[in-house]
Protein backbone atom coordinates (compact mmCIF):
# COMPACT_ATOMS: atom_id res chain seq x y z
CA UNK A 1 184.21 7.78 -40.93
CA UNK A 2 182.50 4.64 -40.40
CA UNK A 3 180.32 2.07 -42.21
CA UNK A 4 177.41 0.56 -41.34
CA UNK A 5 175.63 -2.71 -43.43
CA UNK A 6 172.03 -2.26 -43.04
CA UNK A 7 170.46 -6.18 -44.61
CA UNK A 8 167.35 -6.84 -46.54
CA UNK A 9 165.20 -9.60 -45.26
CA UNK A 10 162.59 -11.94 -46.64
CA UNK A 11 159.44 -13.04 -45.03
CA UNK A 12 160.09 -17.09 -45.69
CA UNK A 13 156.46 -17.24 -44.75
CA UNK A 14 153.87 -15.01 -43.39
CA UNK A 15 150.58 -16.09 -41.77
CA UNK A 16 148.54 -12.67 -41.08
CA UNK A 17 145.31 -13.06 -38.63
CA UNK A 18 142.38 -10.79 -38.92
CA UNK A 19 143.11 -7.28 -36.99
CA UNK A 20 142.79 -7.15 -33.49
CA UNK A 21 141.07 -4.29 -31.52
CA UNK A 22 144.03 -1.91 -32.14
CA UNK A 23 143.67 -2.24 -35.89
CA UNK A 24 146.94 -4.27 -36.49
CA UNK A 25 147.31 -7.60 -37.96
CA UNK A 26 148.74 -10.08 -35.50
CA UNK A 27 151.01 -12.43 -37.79
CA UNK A 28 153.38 -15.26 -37.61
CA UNK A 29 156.38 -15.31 -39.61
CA UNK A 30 160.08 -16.79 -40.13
CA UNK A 31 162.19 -14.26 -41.41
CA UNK A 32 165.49 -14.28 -42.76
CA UNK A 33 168.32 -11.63 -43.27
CA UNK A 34 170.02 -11.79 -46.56
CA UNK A 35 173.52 -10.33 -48.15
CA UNK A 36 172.06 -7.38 -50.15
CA UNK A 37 172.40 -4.66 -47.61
CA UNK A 38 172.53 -0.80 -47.97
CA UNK A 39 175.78 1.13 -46.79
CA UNK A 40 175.76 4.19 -44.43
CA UNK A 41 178.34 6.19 -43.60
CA UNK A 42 178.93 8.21 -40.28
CA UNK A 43 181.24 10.86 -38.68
CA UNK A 44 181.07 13.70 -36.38
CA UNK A 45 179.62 16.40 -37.88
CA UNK A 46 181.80 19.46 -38.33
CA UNK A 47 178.67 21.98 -39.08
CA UNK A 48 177.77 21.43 -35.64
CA UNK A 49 174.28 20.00 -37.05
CA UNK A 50 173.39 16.53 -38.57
CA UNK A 51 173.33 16.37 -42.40
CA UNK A 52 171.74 13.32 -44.67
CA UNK A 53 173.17 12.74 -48.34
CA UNK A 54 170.53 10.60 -49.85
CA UNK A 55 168.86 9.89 -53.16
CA UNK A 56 165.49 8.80 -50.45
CA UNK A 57 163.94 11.56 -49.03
CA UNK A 58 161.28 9.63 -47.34
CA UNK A 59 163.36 7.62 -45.14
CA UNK A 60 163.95 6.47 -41.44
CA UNK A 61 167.63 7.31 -40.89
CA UNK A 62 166.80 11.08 -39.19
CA UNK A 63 163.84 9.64 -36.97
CA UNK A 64 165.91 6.80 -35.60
CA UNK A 65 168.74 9.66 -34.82
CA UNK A 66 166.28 12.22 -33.13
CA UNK A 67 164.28 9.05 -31.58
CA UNK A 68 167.33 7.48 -29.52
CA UNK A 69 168.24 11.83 -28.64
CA UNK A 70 164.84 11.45 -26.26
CA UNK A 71 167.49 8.72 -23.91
CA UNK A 72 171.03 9.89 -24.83
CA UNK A 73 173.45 12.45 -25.98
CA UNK A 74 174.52 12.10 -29.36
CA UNK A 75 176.64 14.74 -31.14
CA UNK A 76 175.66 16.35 -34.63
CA UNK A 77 176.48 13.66 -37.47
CA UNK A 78 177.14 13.78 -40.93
CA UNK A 79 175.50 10.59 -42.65
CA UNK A 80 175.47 9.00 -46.44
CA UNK A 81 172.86 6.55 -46.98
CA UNK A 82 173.61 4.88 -50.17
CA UNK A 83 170.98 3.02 -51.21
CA UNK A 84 170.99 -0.70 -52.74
CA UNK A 85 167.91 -2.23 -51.90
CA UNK A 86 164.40 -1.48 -53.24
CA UNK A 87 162.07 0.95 -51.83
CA UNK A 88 158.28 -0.57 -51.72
CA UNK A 89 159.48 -3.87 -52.13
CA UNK A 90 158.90 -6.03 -48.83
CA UNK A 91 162.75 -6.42 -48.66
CA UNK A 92 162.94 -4.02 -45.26
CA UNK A 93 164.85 -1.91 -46.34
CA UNK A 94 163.91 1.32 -44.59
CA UNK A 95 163.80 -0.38 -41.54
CA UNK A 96 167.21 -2.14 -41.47
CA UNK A 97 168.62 1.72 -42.54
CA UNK A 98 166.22 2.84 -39.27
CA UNK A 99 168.57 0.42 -37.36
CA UNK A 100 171.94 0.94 -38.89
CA UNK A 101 171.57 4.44 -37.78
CA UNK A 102 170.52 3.84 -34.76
CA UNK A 103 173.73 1.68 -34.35
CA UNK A 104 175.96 4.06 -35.07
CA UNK A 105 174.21 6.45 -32.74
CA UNK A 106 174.99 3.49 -29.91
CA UNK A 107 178.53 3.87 -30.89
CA UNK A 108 179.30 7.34 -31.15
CA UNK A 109 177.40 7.94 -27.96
CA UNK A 110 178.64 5.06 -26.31
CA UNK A 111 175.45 3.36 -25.38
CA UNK A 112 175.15 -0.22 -24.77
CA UNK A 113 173.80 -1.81 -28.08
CA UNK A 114 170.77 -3.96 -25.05
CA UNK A 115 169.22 -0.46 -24.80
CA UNK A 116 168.46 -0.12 -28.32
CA UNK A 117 165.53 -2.40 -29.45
CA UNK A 118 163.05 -0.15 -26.31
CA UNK A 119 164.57 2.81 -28.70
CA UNK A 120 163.55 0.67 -32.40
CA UNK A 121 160.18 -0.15 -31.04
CA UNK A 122 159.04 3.58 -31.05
CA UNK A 123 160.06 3.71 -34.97
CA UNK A 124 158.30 0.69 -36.42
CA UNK A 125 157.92 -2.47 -35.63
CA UNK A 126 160.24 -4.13 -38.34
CA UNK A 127 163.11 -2.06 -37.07
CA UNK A 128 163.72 -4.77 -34.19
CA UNK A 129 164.58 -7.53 -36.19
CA UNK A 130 167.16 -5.99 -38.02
CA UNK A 131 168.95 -5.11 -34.89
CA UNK A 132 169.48 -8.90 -34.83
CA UNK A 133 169.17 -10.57 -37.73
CA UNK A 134 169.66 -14.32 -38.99
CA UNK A 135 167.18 -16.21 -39.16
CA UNK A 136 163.91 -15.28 -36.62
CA UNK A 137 160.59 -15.97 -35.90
CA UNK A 138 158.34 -12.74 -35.82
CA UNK A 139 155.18 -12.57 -34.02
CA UNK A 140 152.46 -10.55 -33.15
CA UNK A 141 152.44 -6.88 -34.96
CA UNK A 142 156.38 -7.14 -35.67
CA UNK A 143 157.53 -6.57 -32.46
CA UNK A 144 157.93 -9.94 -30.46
CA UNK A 145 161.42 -11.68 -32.41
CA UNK A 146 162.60 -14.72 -31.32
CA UNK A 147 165.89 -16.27 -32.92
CA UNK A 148 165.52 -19.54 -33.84
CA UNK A 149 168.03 -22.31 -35.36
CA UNK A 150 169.71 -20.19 -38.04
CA UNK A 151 169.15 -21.65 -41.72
CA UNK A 152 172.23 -22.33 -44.00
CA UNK A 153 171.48 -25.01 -46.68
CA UNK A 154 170.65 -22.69 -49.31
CA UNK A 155 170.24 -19.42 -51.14
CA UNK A 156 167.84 -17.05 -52.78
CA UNK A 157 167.64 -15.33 -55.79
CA UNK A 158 165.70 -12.06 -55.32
CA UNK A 159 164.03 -10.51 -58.50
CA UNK A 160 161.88 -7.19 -58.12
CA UNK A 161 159.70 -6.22 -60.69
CA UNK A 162 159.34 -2.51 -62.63
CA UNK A 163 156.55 -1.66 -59.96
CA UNK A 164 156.51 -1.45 -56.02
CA UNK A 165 153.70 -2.27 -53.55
CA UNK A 166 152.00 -0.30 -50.64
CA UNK A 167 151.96 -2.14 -47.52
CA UNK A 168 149.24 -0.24 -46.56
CA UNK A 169 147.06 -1.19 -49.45
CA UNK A 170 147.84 -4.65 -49.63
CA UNK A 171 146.79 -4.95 -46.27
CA UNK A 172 143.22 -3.14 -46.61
CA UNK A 173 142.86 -5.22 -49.85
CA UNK A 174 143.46 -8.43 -47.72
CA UNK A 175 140.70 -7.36 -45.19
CA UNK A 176 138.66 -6.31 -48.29
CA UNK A 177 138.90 -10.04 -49.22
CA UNK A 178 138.05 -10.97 -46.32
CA UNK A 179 141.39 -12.96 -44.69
CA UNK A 180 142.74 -15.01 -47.49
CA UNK A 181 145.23 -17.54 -47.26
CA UNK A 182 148.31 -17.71 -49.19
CA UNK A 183 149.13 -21.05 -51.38
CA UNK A 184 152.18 -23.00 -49.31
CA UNK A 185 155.23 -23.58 -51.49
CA UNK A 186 155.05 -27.87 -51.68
CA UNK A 187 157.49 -29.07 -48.97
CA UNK A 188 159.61 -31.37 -52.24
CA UNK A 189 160.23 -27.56 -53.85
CA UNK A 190 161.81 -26.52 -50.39
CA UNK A 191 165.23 -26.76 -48.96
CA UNK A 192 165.27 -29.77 -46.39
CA UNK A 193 165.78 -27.10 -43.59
CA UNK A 194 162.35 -25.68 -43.63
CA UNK A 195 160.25 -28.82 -44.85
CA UNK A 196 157.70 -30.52 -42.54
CA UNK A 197 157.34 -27.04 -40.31
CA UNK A 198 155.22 -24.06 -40.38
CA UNK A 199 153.87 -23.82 -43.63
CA UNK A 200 155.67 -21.51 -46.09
CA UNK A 201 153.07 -19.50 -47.45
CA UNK A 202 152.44 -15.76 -47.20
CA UNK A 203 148.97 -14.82 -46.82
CA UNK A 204 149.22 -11.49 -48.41
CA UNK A 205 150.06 -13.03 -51.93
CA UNK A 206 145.94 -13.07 -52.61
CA UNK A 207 145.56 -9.67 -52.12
CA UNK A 208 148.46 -8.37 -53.29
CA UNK A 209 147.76 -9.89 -56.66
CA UNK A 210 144.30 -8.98 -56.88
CA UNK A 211 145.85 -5.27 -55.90
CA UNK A 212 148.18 -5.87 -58.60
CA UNK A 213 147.48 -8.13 -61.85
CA UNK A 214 150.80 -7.37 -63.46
CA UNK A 215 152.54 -9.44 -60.09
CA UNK A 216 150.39 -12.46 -61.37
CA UNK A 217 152.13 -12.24 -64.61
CA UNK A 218 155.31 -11.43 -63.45
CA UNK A 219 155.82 -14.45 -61.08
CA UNK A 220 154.25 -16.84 -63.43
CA UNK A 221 157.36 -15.52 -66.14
CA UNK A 222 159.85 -16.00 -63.44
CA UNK A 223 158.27 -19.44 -62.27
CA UNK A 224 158.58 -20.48 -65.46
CA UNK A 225 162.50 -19.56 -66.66
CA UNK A 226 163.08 -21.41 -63.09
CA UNK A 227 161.03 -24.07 -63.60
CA UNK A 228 160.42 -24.02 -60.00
CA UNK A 229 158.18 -22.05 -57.33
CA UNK A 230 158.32 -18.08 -56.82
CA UNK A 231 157.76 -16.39 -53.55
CA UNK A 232 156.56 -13.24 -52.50
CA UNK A 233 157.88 -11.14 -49.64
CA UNK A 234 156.34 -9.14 -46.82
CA UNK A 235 153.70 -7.16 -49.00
CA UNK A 236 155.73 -7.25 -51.93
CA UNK A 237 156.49 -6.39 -55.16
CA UNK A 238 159.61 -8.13 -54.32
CA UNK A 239 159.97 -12.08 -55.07
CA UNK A 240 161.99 -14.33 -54.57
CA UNK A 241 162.98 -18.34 -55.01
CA UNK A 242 165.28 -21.07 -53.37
CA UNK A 243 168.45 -22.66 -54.32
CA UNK A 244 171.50 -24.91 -53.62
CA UNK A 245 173.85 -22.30 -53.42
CA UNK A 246 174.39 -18.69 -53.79
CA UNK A 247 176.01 -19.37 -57.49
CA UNK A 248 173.05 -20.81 -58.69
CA UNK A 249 170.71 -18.46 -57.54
CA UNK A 250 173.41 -15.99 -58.82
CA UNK A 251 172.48 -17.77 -62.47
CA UNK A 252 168.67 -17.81 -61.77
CA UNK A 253 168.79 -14.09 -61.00
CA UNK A 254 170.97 -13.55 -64.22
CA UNK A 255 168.64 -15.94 -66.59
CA UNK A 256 165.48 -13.25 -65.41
CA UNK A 257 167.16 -10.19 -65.42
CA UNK A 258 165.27 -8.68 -68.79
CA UNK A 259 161.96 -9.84 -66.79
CA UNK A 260 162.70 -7.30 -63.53
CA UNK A 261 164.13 -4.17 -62.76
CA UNK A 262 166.24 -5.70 -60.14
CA UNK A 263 167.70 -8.91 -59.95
CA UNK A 264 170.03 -10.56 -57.68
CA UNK A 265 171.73 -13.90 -56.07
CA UNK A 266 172.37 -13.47 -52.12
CA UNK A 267 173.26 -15.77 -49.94
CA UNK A 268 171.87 -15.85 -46.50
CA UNK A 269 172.69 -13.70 -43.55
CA UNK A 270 173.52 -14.74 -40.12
CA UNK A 271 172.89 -11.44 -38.23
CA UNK A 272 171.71 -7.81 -38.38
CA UNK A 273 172.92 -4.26 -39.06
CA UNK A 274 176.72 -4.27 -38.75
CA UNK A 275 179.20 -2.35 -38.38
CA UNK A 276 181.82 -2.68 -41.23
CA UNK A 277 185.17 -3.81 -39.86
CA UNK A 278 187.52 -2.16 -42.81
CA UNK A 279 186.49 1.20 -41.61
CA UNK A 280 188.81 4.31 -41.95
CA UNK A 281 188.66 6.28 -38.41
């Protein structure tokens, strides 16, 4: 069998434009992978058909299987997703599994990894990144990633409350609103790498909390434990906040952890979905 490390990411900042003739929200974003990743595990299937053991029904790992089948052969595979990161959170992770899967695909199948972000573009646009990773700069409706000088002078704690968030929703809220802009975290609250850039703010914060009251209260209890600022991600519910190193966020996750249902300290994450080198063949 073989494992697979599918990331979570966080939108650093997110600048969303009004939707464009196609109905999608062109956007701007840096985004960074982070060391809280979901684990599946692949072999040849011995049923002669794939199989799925998951707790998730509704997720991407069987779409991104029968989606790269339309340009290779792949034989029947038996798959474990075990699940670590948040569903309706704005951490990714259904995406990043999308990819993982589709990585293992590559290497069963013996397909050069360069043909597989045509093959993650027919899945959803987040999919891409994840099939790279580190730190990137996301434009347009997800699908356009540029890698840009990868960040490593701090971590992140990541604390997700006892409620999720519909992307979908948040986003017809924002339009509702008409285009709100999201508050930019102070440059002296930010780690010297990303001061005096783009401005770290994510525009769907607005309508997310007018979607949502109990997020309002949520990050204002977590802001103030950490005496310092709280950041939402993607659409949300997940937030998150910046520190020196990964044991101190480790500590600010910890201090919060009655506050959330999930809580953790990561450190950052300088690629994608990766293939685990301790396998057992």
């Amino acid at each position: 069998m073989t494992e697979y490390e599918a990331p979570g990411k966080l939108n650093l900042s997110l600048l969303v434009s009004p939707p464009a003739g196609d109905g999608y929200h062109p956007l701007e974003s840096l985004v960074q992978t982070v060391e809280w990743c979901d684990l599946l595990t692949v072999r040849r299937s011995e049923e002669g058909r794939d199989t799925l053991d998951s707790d998730i029904e509704d997720n991407l790992v069987e779409k991104s299987i029968a989606e790269i089948r339309k340009t290779v052969t792949v034989p029947p595979l038996a798959m474990v997703l075990e699940k670590s990161l948040p569903v309706a959170a704005g951490l990714g992770g259904g995406s990043s599994d999308a990819a993982a899967a589709l990585l293992a695909a590559a290497d069963v199948s013996v397909t050069p990894r360069s043909e597989l972000p045509a093959v993650a573009n027919r899945i959803g646009a987040d999919v891409t990144l994840f099939l790279t990773g580190g730190t990137l700069m996301m434009r347009g409706v997800g699908y356009d990633i540029e890698p840009v000088a990868p960040l490593a002078d701090f971590a992140v704690a990541i604390v997700v409350p006892d409620f999720g968030m519909g992307t979908k929703e948040v986003y017809q809220r924002w339009d509702l609103l008409e285009g709100p802009v999201g508050p930019p975290v102070p440059d002296y609250l930010l780690p010297p790498s990303i001061r005096g850039g783009m401005p770290m703010r994510n525009d769907l914060l607005p309508a997310a909390l007018d979607l949502e009251p109990r997020l309002g209260d949520f990050m204002a209890d977590v802001a103030s434990v950490w005496a310092s600022s709280v950041s939402l991600t993607g659409s949300g519910s997940a937030c998150f906040g910046y520190f020196a190193t990964a044991d101190e966020a480790t500590d600010a996750a910890d201090a919060v952890d009655h506050l959330t249902r999930m809580s953790r300290g990561v450190a950052l994450r300088d690629h994608g979905v990766a293939r685990r080198e301790s396998n057992v063949q």
